[in-house]
N, C-alpha and C. Protein backbone atom coordinates (compact mmCIF):
# COMPACT_ATOMS: atom_id res chain seq x y z
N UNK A 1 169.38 210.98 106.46
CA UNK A 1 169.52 210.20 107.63
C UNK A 1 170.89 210.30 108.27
N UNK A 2 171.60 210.24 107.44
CA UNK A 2 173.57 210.56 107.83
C UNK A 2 173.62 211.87 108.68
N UNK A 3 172.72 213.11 108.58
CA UNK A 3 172.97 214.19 108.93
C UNK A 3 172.65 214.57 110.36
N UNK A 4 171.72 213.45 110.67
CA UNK A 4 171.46 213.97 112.21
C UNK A 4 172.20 213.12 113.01
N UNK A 5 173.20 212.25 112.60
CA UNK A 5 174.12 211.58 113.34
C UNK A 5 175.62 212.46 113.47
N UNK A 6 175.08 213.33 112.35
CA UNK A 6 176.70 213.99 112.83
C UNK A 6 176.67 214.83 113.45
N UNK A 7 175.34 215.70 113.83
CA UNK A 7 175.16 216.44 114.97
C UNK A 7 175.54 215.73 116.72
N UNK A 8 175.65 216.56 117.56
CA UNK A 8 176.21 216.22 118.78
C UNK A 8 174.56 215.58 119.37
N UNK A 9 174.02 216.33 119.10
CA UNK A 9 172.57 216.16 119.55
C UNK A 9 172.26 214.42 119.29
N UNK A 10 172.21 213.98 117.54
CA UNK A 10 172.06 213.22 117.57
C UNK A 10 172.70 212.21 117.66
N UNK A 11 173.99 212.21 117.87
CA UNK A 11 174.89 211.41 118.68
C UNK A 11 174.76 210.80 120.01
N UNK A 12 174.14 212.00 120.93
CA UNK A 12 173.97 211.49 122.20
C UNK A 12 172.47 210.73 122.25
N UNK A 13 171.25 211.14 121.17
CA UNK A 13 170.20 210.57 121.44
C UNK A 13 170.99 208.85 120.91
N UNK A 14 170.86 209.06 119.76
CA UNK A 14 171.37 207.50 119.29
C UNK A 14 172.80 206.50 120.52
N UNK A 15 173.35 207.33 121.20
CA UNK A 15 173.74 207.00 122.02
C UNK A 15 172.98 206.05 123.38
N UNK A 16 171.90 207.42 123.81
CA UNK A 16 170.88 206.97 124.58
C UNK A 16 170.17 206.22 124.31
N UNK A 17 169.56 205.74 122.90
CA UNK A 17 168.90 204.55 122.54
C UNK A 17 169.79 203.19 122.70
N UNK A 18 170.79 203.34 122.29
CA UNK A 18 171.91 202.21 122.23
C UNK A 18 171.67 201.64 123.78
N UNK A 19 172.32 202.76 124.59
CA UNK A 19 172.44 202.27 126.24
C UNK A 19 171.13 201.25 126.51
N UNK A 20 169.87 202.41 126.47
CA UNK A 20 168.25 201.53 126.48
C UNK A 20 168.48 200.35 126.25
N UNK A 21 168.60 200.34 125.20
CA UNK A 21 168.66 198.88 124.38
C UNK A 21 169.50 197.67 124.90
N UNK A 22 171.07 197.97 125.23
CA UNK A 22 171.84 197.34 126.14
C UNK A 22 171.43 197.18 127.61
N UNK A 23 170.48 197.78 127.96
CA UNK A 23 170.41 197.58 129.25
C UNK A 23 169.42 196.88 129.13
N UNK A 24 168.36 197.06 128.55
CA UNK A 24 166.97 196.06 128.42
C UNK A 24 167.53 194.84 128.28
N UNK A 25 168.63 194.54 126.77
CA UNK A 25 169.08 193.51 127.04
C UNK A 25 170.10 192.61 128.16
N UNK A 26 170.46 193.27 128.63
CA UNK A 26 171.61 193.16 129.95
C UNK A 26 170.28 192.12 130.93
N UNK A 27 169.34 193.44 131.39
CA UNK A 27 168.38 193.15 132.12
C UNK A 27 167.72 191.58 131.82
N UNK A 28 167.39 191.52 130.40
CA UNK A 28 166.67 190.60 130.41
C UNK A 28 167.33 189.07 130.54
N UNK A 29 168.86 189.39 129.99
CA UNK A 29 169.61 188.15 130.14
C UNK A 29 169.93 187.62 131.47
N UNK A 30 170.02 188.71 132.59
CA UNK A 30 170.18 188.31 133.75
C UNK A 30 168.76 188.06 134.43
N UNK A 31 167.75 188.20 134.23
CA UNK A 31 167.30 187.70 134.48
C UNK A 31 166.61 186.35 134.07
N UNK A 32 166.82 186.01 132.69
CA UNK A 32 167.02 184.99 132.63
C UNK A 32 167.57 183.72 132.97
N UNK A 33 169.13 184.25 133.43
CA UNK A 33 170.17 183.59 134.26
C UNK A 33 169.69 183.61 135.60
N UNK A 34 168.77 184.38 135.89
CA UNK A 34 168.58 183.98 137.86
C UNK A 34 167.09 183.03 137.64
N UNK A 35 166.32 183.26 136.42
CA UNK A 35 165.50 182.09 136.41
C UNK A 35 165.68 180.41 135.94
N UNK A 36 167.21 180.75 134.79
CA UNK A 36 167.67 179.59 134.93
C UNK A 36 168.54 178.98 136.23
N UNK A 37 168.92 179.45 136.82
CA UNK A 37 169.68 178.75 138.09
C UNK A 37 168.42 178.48 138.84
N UNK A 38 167.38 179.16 139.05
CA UNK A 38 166.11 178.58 140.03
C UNK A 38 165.96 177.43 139.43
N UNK A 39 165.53 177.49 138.38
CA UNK A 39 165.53 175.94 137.73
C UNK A 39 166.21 175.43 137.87
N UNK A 40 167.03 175.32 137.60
CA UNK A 40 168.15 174.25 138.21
C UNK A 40 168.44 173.93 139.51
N UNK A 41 167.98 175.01 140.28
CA UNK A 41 168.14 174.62 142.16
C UNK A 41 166.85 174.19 142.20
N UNK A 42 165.54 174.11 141.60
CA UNK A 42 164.56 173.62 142.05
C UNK A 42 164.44 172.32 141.14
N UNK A 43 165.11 172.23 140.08
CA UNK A 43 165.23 170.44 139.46
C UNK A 43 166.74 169.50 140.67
N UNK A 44 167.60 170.45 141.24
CA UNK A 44 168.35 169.31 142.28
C UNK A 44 167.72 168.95 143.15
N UNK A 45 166.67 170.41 143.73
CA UNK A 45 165.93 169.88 144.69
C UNK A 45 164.91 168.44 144.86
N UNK A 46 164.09 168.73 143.19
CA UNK A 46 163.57 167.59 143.67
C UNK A 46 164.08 166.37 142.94
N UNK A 47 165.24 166.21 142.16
CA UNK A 47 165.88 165.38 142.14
C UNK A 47 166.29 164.35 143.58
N UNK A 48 166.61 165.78 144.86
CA UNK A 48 166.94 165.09 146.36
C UNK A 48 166.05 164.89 146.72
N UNK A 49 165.09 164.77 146.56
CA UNK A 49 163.68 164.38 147.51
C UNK A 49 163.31 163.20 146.56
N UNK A 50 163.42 163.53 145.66
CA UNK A 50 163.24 162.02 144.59
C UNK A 50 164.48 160.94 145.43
N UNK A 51 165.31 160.97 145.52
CA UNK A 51 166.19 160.35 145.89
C UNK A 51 165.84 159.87 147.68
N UNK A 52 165.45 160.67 148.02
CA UNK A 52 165.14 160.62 149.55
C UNK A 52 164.16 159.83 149.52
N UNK A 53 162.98 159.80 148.76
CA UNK A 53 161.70 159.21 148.75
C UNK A 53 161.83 157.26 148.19
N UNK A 54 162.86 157.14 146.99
CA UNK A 54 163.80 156.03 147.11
C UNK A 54 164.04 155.25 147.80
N UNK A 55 164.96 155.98 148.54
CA UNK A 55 165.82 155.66 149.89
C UNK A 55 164.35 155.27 150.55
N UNK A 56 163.51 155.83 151.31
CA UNK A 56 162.85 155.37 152.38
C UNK A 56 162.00 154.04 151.68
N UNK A 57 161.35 154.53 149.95
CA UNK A 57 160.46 153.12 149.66
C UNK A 57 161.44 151.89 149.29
N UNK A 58 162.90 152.02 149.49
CA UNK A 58 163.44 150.88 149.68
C UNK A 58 163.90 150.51 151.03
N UNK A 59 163.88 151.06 152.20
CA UNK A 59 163.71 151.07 152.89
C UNK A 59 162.62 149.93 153.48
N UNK A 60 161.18 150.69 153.38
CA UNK A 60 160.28 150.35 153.68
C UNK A 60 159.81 148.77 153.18
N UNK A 61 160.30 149.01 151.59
CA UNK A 61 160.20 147.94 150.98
C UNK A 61 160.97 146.51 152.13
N UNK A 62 162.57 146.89 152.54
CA UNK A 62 163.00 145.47 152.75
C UNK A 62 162.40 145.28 154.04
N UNK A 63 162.03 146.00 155.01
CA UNK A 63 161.05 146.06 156.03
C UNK A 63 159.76 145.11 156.15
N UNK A 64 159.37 145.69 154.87
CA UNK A 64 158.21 144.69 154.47
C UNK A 64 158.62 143.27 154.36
N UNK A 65 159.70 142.84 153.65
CA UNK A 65 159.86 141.19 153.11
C UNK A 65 160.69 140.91 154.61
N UNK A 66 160.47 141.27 155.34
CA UNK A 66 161.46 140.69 156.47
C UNK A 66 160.17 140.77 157.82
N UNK A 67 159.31 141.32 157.50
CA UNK A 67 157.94 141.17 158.02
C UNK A 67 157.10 139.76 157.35
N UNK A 68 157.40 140.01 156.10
CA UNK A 68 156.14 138.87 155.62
C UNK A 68 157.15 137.41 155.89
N UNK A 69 159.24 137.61 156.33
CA UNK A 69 159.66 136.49 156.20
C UNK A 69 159.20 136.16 157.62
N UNK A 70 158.91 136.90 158.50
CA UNK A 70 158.28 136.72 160.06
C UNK A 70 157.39 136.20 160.46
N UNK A 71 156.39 137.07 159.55
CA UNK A 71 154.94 136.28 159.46
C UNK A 71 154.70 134.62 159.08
N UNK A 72 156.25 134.37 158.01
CA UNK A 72 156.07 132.92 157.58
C UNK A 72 156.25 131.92 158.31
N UNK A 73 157.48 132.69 159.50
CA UNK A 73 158.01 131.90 160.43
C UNK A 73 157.74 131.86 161.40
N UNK A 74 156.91 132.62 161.83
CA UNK A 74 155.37 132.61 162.87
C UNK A 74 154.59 131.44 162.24
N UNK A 75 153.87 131.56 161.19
CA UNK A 75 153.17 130.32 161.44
C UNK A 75 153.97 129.39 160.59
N UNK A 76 154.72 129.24 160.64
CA UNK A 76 155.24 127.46 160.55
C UNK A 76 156.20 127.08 161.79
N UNK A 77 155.87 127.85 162.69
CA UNK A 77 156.43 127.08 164.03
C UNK A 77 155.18 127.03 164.79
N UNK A 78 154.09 127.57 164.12
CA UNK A 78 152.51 127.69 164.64
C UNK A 78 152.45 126.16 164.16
N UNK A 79 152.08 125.91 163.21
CA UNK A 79 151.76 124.77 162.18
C UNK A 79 152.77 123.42 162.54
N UNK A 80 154.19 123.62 162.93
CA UNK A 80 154.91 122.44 163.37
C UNK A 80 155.08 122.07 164.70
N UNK A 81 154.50 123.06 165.62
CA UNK A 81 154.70 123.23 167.11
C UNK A 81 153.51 123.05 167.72
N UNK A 82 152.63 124.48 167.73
CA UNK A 82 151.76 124.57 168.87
C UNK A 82 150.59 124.06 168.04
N UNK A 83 150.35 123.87 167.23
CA UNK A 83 148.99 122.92 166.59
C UNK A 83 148.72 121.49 167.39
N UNK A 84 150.70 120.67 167.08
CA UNK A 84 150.30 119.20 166.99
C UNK A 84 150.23 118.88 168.60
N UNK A 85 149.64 119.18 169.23
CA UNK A 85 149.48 119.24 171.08
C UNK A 85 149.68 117.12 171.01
N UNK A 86 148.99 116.36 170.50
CA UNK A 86 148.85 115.19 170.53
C UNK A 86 150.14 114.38 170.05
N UNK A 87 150.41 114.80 169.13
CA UNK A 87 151.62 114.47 168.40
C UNK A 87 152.89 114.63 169.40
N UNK A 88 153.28 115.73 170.16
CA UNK A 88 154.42 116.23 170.34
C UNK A 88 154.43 115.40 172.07
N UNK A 89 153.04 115.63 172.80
CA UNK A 89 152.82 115.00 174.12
C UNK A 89 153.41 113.51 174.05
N UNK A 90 153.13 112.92 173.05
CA UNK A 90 153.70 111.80 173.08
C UNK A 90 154.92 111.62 172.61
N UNK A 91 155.43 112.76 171.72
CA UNK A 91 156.82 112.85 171.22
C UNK A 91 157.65 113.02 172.56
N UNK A 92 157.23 113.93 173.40
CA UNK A 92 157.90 114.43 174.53
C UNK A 92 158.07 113.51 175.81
N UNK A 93 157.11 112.49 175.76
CA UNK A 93 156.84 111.28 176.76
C UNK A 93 157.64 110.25 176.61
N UNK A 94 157.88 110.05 174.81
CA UNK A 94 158.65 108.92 174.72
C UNK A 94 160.18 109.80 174.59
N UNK A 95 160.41 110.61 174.42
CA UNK A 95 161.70 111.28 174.57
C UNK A 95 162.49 111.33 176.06
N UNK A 96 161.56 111.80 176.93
CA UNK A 96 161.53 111.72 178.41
C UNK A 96 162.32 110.61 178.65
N UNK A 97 161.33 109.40 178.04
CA UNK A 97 161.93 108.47 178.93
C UNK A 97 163.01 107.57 177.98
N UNK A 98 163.64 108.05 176.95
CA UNK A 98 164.45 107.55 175.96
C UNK A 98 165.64 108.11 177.16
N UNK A 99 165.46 109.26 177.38
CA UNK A 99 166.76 110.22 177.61
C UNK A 99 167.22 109.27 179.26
N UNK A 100 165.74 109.14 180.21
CA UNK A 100 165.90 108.45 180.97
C UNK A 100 166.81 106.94 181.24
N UNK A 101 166.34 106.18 180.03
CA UNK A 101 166.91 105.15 179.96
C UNK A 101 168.35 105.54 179.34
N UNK A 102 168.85 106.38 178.54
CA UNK A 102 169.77 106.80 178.20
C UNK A 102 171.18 106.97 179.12
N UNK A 103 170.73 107.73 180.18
CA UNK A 103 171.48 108.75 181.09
C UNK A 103 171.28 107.80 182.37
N UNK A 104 170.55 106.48 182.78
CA UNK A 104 169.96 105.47 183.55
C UNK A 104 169.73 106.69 184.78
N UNK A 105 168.07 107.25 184.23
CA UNK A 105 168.52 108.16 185.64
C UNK A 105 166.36 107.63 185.38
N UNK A 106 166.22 107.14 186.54
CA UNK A 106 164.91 106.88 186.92
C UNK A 106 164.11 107.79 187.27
N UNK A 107 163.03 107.40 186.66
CA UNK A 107 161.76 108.45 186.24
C UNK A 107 160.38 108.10 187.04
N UNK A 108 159.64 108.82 187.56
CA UNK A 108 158.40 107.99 188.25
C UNK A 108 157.59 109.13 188.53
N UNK A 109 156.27 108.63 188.72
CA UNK A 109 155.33 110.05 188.72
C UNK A 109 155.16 111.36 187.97
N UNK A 110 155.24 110.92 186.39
CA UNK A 110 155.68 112.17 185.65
C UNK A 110 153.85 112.64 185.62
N UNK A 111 153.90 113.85 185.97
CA UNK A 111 152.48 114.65 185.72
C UNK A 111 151.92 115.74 184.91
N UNK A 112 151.51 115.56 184.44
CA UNK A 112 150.86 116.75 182.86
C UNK A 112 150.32 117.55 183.87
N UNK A 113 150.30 118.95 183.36
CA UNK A 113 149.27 119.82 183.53
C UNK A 113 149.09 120.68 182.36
N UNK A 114 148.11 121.29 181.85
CA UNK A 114 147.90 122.24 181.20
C UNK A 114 146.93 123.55 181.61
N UNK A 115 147.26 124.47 181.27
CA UNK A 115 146.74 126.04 181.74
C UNK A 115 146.49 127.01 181.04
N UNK A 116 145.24 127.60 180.26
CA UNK A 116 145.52 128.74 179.22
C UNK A 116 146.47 130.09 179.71
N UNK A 117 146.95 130.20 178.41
CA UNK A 117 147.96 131.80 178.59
C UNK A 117 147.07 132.92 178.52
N UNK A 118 146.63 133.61 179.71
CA UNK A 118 146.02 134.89 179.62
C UNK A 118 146.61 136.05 178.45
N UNK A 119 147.78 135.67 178.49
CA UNK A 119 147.85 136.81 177.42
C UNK A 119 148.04 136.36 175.75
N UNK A 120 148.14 135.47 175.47
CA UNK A 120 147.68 135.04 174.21
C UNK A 120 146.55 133.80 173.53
N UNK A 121 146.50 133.29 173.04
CA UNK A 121 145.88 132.41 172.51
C UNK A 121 146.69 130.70 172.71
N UNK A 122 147.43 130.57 173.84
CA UNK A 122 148.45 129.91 173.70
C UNK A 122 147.80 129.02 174.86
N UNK A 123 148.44 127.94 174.86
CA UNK A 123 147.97 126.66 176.22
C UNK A 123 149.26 126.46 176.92
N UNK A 124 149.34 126.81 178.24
CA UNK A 124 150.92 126.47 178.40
C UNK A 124 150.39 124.96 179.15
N UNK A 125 151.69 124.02 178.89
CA UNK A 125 151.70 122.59 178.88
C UNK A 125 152.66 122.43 180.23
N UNK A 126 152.67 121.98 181.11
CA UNK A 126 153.84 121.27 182.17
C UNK A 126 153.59 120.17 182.19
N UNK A 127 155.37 120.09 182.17
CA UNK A 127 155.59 118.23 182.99
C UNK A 127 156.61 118.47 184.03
N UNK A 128 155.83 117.75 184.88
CA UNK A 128 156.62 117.93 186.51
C UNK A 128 157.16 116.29 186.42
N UNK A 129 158.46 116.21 187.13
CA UNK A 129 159.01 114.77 187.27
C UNK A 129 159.75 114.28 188.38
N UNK A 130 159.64 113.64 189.18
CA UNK A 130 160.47 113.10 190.11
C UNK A 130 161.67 112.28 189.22
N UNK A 131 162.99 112.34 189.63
CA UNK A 131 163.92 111.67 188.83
C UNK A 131 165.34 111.26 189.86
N UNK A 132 165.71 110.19 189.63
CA UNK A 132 166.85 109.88 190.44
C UNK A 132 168.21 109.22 189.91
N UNK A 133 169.16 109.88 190.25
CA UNK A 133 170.15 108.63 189.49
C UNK A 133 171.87 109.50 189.90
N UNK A 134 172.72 109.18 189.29
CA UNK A 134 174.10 110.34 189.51
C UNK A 134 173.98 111.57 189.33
N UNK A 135 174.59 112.55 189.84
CA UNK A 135 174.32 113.76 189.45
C UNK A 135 174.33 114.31 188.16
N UNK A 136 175.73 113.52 188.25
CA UNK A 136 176.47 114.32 186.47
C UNK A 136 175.30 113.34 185.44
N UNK A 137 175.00 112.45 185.44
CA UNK A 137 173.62 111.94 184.86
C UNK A 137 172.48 112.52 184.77
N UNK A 138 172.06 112.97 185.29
CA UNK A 138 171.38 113.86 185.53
C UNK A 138 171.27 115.00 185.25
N UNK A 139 172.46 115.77 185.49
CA UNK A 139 172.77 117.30 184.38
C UNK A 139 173.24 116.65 182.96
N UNK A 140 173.40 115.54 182.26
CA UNK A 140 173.48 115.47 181.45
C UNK A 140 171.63 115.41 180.60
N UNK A 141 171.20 115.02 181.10
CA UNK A 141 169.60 114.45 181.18
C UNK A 141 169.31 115.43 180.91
N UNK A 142 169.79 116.77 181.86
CA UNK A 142 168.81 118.16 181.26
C UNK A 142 169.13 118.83 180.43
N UNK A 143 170.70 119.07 180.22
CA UNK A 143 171.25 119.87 179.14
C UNK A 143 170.54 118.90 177.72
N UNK A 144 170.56 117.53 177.48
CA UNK A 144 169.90 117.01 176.45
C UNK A 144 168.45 117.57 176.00
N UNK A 145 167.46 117.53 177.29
CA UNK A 145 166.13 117.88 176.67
C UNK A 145 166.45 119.45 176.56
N UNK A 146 167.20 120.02 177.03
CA UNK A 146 167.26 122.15 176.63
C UNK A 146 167.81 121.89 175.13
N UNK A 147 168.71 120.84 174.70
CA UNK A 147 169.01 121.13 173.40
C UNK A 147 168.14 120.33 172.30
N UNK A 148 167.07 119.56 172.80
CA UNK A 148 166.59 118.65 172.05
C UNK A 148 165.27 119.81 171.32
N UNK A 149 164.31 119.12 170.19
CA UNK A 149 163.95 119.74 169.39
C UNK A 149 162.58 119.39 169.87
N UNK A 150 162.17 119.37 171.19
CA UNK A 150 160.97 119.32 172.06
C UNK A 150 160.55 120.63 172.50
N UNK A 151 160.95 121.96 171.90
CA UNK A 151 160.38 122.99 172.29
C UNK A 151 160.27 122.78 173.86
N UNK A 152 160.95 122.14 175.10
CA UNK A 152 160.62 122.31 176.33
C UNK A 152 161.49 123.43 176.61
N UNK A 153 161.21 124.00 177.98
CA UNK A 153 162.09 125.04 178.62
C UNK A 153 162.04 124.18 180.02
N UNK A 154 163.34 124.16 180.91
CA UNK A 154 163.24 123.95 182.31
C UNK A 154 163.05 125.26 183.13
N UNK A 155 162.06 124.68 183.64
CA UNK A 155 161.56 126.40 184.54
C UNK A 155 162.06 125.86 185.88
N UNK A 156 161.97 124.95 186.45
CA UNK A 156 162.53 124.67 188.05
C UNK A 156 162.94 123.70 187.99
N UNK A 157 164.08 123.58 188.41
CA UNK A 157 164.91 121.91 189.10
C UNK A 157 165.75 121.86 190.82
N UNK A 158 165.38 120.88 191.06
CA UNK A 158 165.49 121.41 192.29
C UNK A 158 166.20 119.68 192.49
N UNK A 159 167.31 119.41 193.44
CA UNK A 159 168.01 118.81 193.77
C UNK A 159 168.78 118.37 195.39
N UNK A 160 168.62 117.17 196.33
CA UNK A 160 168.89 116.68 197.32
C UNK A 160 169.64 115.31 197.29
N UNK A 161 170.37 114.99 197.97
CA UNK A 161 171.11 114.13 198.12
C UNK A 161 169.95 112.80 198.75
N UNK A 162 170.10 111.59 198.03
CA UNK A 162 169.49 110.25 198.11
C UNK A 162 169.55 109.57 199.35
N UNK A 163 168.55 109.36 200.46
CA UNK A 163 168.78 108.67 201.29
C UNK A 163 168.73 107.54 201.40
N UNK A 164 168.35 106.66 200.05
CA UNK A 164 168.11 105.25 199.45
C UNK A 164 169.52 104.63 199.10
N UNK A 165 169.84 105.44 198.26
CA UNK A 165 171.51 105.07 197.55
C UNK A 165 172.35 105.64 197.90
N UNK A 166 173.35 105.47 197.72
CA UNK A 166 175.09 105.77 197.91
C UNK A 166 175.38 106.31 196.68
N UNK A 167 175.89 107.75 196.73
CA UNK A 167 175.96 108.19 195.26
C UNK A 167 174.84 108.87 194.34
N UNK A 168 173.56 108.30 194.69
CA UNK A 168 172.75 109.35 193.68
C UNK A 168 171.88 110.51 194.61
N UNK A 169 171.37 111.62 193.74
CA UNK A 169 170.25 112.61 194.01
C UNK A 169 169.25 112.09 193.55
N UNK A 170 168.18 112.83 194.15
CA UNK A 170 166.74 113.00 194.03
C UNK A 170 166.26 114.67 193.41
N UNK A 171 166.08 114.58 192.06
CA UNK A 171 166.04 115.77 191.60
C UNK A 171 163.82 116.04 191.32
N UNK A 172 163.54 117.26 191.10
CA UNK A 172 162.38 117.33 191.00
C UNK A 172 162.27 118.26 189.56
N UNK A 173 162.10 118.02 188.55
CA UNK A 173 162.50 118.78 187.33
C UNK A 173 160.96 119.07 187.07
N UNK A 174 160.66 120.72 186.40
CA UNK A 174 159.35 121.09 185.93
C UNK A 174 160.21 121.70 184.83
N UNK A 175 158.93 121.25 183.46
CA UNK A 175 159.19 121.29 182.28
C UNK A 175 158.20 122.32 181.51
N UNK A 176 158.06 122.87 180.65
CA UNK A 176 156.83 123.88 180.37
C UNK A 176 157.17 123.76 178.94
N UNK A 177 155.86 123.81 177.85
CA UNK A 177 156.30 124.32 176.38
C UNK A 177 154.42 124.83 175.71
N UNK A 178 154.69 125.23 175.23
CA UNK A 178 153.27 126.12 174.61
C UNK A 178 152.59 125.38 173.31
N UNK A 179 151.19 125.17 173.58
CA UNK A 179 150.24 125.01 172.23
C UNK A 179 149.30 126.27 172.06
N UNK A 180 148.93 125.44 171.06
CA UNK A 180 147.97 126.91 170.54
C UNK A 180 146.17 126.00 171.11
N UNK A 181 145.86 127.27 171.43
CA UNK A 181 144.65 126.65 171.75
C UNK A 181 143.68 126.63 171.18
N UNK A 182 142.93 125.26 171.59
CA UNK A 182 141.63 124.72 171.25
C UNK A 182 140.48 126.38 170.42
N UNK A 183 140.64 125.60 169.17
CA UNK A 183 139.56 126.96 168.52
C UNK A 183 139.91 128.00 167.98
N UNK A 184 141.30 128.08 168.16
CA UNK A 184 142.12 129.39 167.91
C UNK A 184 142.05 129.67 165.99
């Protein structure tokens, strides 16, 4: 076996096997190394999409509890507001005229109306009022019911100088606030 290695011949074959051999292995390690880095670029990858997918279902998630805190607060201003139509008419009547006697600004001919809301399920409510007394009494009168907890809005006020008294207006105030309607 010693003898054909000391020939030139078999020097260069055993040579040429060697190379083979180094290169197969060369070959196979690098490619091992370009299938381990795929792996590894395709485990960051979906590590980032894992992460991305996270991100949006927490996302989505606080979306949600800030929807269902909406939904809660939809109907409990449903449930404390536009339900009690009976309750609040008279809350708003005796408030009216609390604020009236309050602000001494005289009240007369106050008139209800009510009207369904075409576009929801809603009843819109007015109170129209003739009212008389000082001015600044009077803008005090309204800034009270805009801040009071009567759900009213002032949609028109309209104002003339008193041909009765010395000193006061004659104001015409329309009031509006929403129920829910009958059946809803």
């Amino acid at each position: 076996m010693t003898h054909w290695l000391r020939k030139p011949i078999g020097q260069i074959v055993l040579f040429a096997v060697l190379a083979f051999v180094w290169f197969l292995t060369w070959s196979w390690a690098t490619d091992e190394r370009i299938l381990a880095a795929d792996a590894v670029g395709q485990m960051d990858a979906a590590r980032l999409e894992l992460k991305r997918a996270q991100r949006d279902a927490d996302r989505v998630e606080k979306l949600a509890i800030k929807f269902q805190n909406n939904q809660t607060e939809i109907q409990y201003l449903r449930d404390r507001f536009l339900t009690q139509k009976n309750e609040r008419m008279i809350a708003i009547s005796e408030a009216l005229h609390q604020l009236g006697a309050t602000y001494s600004v005289e009240i007369s001919e106050v008139r209800y109306a009510s009207t369904e809301s075409p576009s929801a399920d809603l009843e819109l409510y007015r109170v129209e009022l003739p009212i008389q007394g000082r001015y600044r009494d009077i803008r005090n009168f309204v800034n009270d019911i805009e801040r009071s907890d009567l759900q009213l809005m002032v949609t028109q006020i309209s104002v003339e100088e008193s041909a009765q008294f010395q000193g006061a207006v004659n104001a015409r105030l329309s009031l509006a606030t929403y129920f829910e309607r009958r059946g809803s």
